[in-house]
N, C-alpha and C. Protein backbone atom coordinates (compact mmCIF):
# COMPACT_ATOMS: atom_id res chain seq x y z
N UNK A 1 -45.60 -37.09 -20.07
CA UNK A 1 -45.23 -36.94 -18.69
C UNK A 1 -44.14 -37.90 -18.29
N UNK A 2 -44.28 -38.65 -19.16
CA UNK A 2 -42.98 -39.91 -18.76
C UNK A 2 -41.75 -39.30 -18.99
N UNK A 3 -41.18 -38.02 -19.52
CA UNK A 3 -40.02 -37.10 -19.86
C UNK A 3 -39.91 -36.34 -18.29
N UNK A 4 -40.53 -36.32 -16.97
CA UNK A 4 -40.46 -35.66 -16.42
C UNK A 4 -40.45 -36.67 -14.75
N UNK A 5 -39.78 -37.68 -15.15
CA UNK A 5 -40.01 -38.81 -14.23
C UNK A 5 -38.56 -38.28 -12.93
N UNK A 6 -38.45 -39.45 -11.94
CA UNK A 6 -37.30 -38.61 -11.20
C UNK A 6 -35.94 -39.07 -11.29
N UNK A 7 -35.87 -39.89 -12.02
CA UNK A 7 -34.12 -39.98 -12.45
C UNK A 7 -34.06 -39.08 -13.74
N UNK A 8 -32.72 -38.37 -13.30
CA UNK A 8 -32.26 -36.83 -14.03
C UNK A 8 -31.22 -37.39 -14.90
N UNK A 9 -31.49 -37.39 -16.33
CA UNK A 9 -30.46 -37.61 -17.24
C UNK A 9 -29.66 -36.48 -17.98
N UNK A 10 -28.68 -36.50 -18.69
CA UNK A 10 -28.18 -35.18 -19.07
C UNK A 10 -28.56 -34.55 -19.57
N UNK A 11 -29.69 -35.07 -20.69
CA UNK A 11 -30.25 -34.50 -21.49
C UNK A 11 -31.37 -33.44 -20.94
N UNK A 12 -31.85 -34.11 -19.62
CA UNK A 12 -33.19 -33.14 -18.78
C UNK A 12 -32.35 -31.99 -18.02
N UNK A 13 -31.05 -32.19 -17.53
CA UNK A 13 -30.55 -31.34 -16.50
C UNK A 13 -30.44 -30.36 -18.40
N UNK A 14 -29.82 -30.43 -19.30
CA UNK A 14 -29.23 -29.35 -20.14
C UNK A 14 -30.83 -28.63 -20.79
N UNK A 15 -31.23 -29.51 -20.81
CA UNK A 15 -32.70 -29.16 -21.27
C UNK A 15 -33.44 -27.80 -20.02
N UNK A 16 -33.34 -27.83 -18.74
CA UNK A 16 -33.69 -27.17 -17.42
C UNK A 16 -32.52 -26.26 -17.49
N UNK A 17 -31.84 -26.16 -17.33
CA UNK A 17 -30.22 -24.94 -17.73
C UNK A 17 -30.69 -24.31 -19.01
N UNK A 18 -31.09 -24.61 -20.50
CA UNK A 18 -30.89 -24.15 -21.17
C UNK A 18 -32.36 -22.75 -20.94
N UNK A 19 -33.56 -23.50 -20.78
CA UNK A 19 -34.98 -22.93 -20.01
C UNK A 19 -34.02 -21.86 -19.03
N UNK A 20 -33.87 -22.01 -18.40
CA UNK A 20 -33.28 -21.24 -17.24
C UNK A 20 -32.49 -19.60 -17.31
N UNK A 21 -31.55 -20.34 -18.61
CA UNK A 21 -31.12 -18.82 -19.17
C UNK A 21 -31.73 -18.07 -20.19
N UNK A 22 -32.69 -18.26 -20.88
CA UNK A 22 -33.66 -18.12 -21.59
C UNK A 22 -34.58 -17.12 -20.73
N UNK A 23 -34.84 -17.84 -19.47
CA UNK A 23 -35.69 -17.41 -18.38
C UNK A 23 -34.74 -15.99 -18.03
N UNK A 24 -33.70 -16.69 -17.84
CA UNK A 24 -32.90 -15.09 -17.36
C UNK A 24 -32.81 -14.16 -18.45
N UNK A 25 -32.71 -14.43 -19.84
CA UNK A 25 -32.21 -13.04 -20.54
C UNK A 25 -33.85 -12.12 -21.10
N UNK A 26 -34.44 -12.85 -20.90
CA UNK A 26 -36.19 -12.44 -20.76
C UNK A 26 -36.09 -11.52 -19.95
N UNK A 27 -35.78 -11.65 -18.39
CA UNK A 27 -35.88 -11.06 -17.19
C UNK A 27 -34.93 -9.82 -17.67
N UNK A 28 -33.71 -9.82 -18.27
CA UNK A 28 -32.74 -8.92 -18.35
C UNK A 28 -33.34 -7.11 -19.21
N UNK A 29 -33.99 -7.85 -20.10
CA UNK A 29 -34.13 -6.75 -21.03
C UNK A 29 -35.54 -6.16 -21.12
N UNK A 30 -35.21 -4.79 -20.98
CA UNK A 30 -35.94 -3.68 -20.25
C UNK A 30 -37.58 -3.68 -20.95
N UNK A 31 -38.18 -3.66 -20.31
CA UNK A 31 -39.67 -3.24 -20.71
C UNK A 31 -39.75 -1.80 -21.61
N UNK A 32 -40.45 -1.87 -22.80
CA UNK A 32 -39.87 0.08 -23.09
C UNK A 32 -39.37 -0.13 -24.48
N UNK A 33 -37.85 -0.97 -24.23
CA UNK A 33 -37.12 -0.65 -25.32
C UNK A 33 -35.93 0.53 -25.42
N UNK A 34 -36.07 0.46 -24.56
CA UNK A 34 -34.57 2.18 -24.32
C UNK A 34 -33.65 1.32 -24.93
N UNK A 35 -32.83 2.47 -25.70
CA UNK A 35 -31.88 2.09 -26.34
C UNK A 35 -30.50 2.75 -25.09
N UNK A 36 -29.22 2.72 -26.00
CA UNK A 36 -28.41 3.80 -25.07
C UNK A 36 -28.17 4.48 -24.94
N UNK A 37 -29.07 5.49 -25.71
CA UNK A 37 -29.02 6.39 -26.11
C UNK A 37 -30.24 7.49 -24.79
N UNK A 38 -30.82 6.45 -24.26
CA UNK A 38 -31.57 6.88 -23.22
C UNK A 38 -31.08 6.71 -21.78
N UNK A 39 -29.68 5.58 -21.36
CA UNK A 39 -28.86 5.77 -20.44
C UNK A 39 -28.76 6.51 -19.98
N UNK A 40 -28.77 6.71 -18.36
CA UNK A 40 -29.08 7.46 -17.07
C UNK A 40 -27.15 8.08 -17.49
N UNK A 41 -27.20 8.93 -17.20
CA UNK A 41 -25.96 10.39 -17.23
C UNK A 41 -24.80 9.42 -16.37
N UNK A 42 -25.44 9.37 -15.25
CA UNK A 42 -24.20 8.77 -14.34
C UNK A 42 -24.05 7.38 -14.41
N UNK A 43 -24.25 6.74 -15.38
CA UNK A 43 -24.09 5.24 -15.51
C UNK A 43 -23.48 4.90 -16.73
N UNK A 44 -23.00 6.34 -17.55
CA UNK A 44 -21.94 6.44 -18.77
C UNK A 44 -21.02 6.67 -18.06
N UNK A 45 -20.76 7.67 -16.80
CA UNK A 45 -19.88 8.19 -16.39
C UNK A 45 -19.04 7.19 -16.21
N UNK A 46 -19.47 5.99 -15.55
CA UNK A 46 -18.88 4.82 -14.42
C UNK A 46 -18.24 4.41 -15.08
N UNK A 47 -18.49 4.01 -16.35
CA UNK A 47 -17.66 3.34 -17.60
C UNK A 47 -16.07 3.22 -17.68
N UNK A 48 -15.96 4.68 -17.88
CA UNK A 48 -14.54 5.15 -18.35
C UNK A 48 -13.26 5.32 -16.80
N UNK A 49 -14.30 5.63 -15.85
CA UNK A 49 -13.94 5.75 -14.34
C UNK A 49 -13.63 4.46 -14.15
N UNK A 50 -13.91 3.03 -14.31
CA UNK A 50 -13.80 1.84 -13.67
C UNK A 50 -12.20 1.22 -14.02
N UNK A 51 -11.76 1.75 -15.30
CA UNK A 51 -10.68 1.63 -16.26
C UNK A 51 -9.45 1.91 -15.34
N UNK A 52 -9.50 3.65 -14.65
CA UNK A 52 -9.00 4.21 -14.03
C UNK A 52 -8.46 3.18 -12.45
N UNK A 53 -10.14 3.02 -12.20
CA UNK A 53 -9.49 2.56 -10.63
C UNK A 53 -8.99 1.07 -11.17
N UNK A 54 -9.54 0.19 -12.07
CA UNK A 54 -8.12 -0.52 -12.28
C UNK A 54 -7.27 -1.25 -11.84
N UNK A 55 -7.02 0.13 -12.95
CA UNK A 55 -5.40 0.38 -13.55
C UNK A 55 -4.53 0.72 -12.03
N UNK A 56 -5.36 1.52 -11.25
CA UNK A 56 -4.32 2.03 -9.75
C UNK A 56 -4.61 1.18 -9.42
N UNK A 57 -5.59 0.12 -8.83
CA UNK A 57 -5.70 -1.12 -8.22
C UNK A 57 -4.05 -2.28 -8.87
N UNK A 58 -4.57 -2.32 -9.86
CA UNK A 58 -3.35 -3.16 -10.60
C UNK A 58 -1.82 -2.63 -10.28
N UNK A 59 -1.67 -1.20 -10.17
CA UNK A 59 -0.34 -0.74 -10.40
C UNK A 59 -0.10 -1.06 -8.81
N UNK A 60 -0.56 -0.94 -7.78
CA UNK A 60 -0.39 -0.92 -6.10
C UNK A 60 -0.22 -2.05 -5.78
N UNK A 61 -0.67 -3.22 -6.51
CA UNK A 61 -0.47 -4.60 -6.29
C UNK A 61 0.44 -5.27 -7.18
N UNK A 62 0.92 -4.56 -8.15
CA UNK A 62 2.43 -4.50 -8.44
C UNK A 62 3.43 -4.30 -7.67
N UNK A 63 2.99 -3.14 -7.49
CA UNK A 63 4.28 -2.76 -6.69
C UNK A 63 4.37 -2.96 -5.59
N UNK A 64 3.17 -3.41 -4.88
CA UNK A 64 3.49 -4.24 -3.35
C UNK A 64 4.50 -5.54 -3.36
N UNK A 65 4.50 -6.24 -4.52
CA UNK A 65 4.66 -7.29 -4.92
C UNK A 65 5.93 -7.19 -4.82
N UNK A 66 6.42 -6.12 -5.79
CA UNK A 66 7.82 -5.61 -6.16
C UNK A 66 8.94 -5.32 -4.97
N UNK A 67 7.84 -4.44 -3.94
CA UNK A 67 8.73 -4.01 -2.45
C UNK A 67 9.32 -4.90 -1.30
N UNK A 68 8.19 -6.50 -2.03
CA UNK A 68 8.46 -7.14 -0.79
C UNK A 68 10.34 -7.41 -0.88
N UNK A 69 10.09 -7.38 0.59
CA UNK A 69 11.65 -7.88 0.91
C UNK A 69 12.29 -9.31 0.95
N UNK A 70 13.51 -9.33 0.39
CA UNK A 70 14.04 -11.02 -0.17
C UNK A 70 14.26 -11.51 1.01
N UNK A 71 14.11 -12.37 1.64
CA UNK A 71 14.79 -12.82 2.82
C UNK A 71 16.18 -13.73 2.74
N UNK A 72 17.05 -13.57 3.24
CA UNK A 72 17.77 -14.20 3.22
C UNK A 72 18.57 -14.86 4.33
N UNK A 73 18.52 -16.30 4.48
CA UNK A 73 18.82 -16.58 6.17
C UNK A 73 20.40 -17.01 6.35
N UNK A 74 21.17 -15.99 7.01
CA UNK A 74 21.86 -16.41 7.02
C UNK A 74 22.80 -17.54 8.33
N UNK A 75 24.14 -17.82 8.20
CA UNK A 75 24.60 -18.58 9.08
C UNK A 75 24.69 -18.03 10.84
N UNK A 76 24.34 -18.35 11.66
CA UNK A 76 24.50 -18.22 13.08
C UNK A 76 25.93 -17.21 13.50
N UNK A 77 25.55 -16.23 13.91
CA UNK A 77 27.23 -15.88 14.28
C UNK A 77 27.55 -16.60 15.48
N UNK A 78 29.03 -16.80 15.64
CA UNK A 78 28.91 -17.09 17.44
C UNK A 78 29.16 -15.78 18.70
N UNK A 79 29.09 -16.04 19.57
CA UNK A 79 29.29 -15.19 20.29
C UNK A 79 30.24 -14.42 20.65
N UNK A 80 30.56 -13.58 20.56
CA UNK A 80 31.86 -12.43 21.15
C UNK A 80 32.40 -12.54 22.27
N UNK A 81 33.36 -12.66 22.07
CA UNK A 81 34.38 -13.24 23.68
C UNK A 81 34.33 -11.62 24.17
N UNK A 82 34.85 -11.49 25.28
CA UNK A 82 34.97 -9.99 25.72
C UNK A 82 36.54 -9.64 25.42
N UNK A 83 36.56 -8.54 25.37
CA UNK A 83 38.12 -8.05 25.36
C UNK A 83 39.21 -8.51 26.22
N UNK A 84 40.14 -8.31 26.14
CA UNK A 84 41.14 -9.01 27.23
C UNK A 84 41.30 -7.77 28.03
N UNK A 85 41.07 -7.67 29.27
CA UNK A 85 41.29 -6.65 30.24
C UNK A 85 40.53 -5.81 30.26
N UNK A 86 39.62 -6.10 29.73
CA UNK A 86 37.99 -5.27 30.05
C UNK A 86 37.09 -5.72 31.32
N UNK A 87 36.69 -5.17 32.17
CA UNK A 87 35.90 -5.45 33.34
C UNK A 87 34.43 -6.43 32.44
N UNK A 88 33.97 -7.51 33.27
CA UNK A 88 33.37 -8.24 33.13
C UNK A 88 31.92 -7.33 33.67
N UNK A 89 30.96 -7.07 33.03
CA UNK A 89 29.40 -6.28 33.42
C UNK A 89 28.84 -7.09 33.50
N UNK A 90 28.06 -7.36 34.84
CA UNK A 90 26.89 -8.08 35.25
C UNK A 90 25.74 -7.76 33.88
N UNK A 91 24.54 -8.63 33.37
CA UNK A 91 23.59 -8.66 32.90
C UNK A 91 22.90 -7.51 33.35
N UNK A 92 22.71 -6.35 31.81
CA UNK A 92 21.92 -5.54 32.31
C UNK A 92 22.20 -4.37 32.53
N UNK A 93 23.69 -4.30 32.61
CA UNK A 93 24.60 -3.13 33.13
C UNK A 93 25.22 -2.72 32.18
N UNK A 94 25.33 -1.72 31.86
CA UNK A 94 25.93 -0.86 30.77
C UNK A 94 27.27 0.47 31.37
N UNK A 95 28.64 0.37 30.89
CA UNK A 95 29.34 1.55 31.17
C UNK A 95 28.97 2.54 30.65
N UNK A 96 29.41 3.91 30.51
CA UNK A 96 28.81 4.89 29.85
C UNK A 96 29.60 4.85 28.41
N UNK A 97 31.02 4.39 28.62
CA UNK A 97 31.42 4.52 27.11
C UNK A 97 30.36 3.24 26.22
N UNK A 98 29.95 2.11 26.58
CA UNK A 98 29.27 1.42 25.97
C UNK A 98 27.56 2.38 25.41
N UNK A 99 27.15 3.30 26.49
CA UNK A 99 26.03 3.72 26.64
C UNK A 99 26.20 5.25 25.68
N UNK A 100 27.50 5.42 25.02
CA UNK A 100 27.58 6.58 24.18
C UNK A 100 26.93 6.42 22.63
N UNK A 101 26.76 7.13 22.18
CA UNK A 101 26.41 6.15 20.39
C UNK A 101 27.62 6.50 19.55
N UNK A 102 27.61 5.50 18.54
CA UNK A 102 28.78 4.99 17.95
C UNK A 102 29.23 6.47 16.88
N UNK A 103 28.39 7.35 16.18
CA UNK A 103 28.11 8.60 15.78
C UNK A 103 27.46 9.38 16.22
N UNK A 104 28.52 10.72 16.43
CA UNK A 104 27.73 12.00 16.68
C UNK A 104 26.89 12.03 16.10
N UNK A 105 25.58 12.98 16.51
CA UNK A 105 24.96 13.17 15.70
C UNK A 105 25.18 14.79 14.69
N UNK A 106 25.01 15.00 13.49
CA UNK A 106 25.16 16.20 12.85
C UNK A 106 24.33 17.15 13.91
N UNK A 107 25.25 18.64 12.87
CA UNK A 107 24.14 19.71 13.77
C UNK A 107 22.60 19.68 13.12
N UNK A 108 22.06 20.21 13.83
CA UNK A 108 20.37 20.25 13.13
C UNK A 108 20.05 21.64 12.71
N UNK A 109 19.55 22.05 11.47
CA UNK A 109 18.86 23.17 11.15
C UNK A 109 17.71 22.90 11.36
N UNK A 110 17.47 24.00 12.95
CA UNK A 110 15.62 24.13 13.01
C UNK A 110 14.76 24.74 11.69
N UNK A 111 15.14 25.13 10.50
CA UNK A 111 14.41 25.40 9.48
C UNK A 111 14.00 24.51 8.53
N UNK A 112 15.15 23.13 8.72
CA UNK A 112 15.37 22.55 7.83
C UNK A 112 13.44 21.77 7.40
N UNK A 113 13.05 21.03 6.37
CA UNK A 113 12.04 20.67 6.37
C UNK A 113 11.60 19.49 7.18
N UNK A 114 10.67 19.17 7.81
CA UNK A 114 10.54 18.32 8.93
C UNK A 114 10.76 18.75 10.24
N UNK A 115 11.61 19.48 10.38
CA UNK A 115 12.27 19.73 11.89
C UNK A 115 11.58 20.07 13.44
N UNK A 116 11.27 19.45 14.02
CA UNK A 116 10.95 20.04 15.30
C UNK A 116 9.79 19.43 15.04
N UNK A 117 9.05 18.20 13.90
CA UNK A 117 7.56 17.57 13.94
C UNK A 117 6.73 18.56 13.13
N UNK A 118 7.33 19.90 12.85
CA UNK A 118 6.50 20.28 11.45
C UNK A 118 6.48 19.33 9.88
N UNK A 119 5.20 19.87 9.28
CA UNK A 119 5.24 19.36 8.29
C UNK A 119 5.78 20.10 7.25
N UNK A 120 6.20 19.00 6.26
CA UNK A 120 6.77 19.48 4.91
C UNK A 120 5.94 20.73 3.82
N UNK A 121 6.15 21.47 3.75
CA UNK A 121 5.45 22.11 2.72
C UNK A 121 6.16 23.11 1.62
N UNK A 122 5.80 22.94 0.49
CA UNK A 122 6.50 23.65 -0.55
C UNK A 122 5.50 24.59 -1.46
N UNK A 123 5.37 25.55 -1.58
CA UNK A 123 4.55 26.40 -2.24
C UNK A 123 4.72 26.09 -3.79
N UNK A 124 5.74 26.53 -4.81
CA UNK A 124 6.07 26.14 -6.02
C UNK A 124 6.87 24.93 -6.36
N UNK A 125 6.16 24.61 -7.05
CA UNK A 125 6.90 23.42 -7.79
C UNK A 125 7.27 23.04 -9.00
N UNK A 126 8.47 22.83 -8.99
CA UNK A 126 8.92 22.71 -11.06
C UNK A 126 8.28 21.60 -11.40
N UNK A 127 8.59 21.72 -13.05
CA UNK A 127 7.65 20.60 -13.31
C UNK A 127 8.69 19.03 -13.07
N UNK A 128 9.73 18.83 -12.79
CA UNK A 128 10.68 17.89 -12.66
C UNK A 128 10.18 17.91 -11.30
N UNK A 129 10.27 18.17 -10.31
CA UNK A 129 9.53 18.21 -8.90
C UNK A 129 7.97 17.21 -8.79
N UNK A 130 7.09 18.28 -9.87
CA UNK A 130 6.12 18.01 -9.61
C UNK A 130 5.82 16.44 -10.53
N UNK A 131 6.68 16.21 -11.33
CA UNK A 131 6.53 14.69 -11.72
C UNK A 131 7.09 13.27 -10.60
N UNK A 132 7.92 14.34 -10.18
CA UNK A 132 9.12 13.37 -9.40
C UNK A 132 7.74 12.66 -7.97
N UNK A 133 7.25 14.10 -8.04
CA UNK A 133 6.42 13.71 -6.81
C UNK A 133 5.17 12.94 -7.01
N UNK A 134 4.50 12.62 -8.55
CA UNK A 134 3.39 11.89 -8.70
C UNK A 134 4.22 10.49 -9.33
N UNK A 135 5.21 10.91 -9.43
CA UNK A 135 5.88 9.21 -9.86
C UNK A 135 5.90 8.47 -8.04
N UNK A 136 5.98 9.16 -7.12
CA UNK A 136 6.58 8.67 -6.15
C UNK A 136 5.00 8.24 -5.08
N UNK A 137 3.53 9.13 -5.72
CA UNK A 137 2.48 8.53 -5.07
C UNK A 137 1.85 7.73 -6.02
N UNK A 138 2.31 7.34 -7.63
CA UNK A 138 2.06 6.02 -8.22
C UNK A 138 2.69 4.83 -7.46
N UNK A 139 4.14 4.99 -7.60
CA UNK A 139 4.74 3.92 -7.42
C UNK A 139 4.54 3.22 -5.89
N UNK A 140 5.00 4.39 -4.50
CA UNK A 140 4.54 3.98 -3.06
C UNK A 140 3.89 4.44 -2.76
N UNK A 141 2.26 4.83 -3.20
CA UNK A 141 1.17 5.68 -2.81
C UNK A 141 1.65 6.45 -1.33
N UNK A 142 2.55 7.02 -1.55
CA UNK A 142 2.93 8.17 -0.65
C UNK A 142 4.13 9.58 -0.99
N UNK A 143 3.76 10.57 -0.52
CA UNK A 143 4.88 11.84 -1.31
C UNK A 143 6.20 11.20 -0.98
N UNK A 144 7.02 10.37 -2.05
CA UNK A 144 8.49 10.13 -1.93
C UNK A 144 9.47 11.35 -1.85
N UNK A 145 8.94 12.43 -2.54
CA UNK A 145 9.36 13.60 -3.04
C UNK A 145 9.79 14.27 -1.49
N UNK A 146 8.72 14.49 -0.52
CA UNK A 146 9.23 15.21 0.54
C UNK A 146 10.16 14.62 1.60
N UNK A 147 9.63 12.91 1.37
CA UNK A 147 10.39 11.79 2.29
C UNK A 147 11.82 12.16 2.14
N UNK A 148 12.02 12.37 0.85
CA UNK A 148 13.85 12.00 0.53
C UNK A 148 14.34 13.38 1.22
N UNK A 149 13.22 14.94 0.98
CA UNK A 149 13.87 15.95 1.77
C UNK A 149 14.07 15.91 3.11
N UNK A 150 12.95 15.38 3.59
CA UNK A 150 13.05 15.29 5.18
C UNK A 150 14.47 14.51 5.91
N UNK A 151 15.13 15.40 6.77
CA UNK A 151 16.38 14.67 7.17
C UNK A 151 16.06 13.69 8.59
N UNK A 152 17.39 12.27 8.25
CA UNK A 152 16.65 11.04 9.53
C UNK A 152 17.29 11.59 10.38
N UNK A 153 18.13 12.47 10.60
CA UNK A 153 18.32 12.76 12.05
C UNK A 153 18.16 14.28 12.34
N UNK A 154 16.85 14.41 12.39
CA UNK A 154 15.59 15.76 12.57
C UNK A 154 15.27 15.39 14.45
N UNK A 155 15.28 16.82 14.96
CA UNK A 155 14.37 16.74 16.13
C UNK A 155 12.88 16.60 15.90
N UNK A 156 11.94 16.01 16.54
CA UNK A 156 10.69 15.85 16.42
C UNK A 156 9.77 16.87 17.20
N UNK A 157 10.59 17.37 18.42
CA UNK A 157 9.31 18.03 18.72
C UNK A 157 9.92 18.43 20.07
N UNK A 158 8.77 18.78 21.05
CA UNK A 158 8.48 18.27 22.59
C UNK A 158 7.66 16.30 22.40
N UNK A 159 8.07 15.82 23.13
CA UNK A 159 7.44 14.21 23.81
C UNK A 159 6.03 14.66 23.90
N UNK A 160 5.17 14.23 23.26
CA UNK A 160 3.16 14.53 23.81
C UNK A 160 3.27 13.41 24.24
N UNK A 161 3.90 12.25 24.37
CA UNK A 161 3.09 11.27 25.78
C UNK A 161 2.40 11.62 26.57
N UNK A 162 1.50 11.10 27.17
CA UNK A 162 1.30 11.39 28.30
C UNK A 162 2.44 10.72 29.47
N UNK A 163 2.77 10.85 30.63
CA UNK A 163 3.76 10.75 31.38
C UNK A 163 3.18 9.57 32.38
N UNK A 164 4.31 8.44 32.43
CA UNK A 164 3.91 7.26 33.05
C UNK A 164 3.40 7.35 34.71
């Protein structure tokens, strides 16, 4: 009993750890004897499935990694004098030639894909298509494939706001 006194030496703490997992791999293994050959159906399945999610876990946190944007800070511009003989605009005030945009915009084909807030849809797909388009929900887990068809200067719709 004098081995069990209350100052803990290394030898008692490794001695209580070693008991301990001993204790645990006792606890681990099955009453019975099943081999794996007696393994529950859906607990082989999980196996080969866990590989999978992964691998997409791993590839998405790649490539998040990859997308981030570089920052780069650059020098202060200074401020823009106004033109010489241009009317001076109070804060806030805009002329209309200032209030025009700098490009027309193209004409719009209401058929085009996207247009008017419809969605993209394509019935057949080649197989150069149909790779183009699972390379593009590996790489930005989203259809790149229809993104690049959809044009940025598409009408969206009618406004569904509700009205202020």
């Amino acid at each position: 009993m004098r081995f069990f006194r209350r100052r803990s030496s290394p030898l008692k703490v490794a001695l209580a750890g070693a008991a301990f997992l001993i204790f645990l791999f006792i606890l681990q293994k099955e009453p019975g004897g099943r081999s794996e050959a007696g393994e529950e159906r859906w607990l082989r399945n999980i196996v080969p499935g866990k590989g999978q999610v992964l691998g997409l876990m791993l590839g998405a946190v790649h490539n998040l990694r990859d997308s981030m944007p570089r920052l780069q800070i650059g020098a202060p511009e200074p401020p823009r004098e106004p033109l010489p003989g241009s009317p001076p605009c109070p804060a806030g005030v805009y002329t209309a030639a200032e209030l025009r945009p700098f490009l027309e915009r193209p004409p719009q084909d209401p058929a085009s894909p996207g247009a008017d807030g419809k969605a993209f849809r394509k019935e057949r797909w080649s197989a150069e298509e149909a790779r183009e388009k699972e390379k593009g929900y590996e790489k930005h887990c989203f259809n790149a494939f229809a993104s690049d068809r959809i044009s940025l200067q598409r009408a969206l719709g009618p406004d569904s706001r509700p009205p202020e």
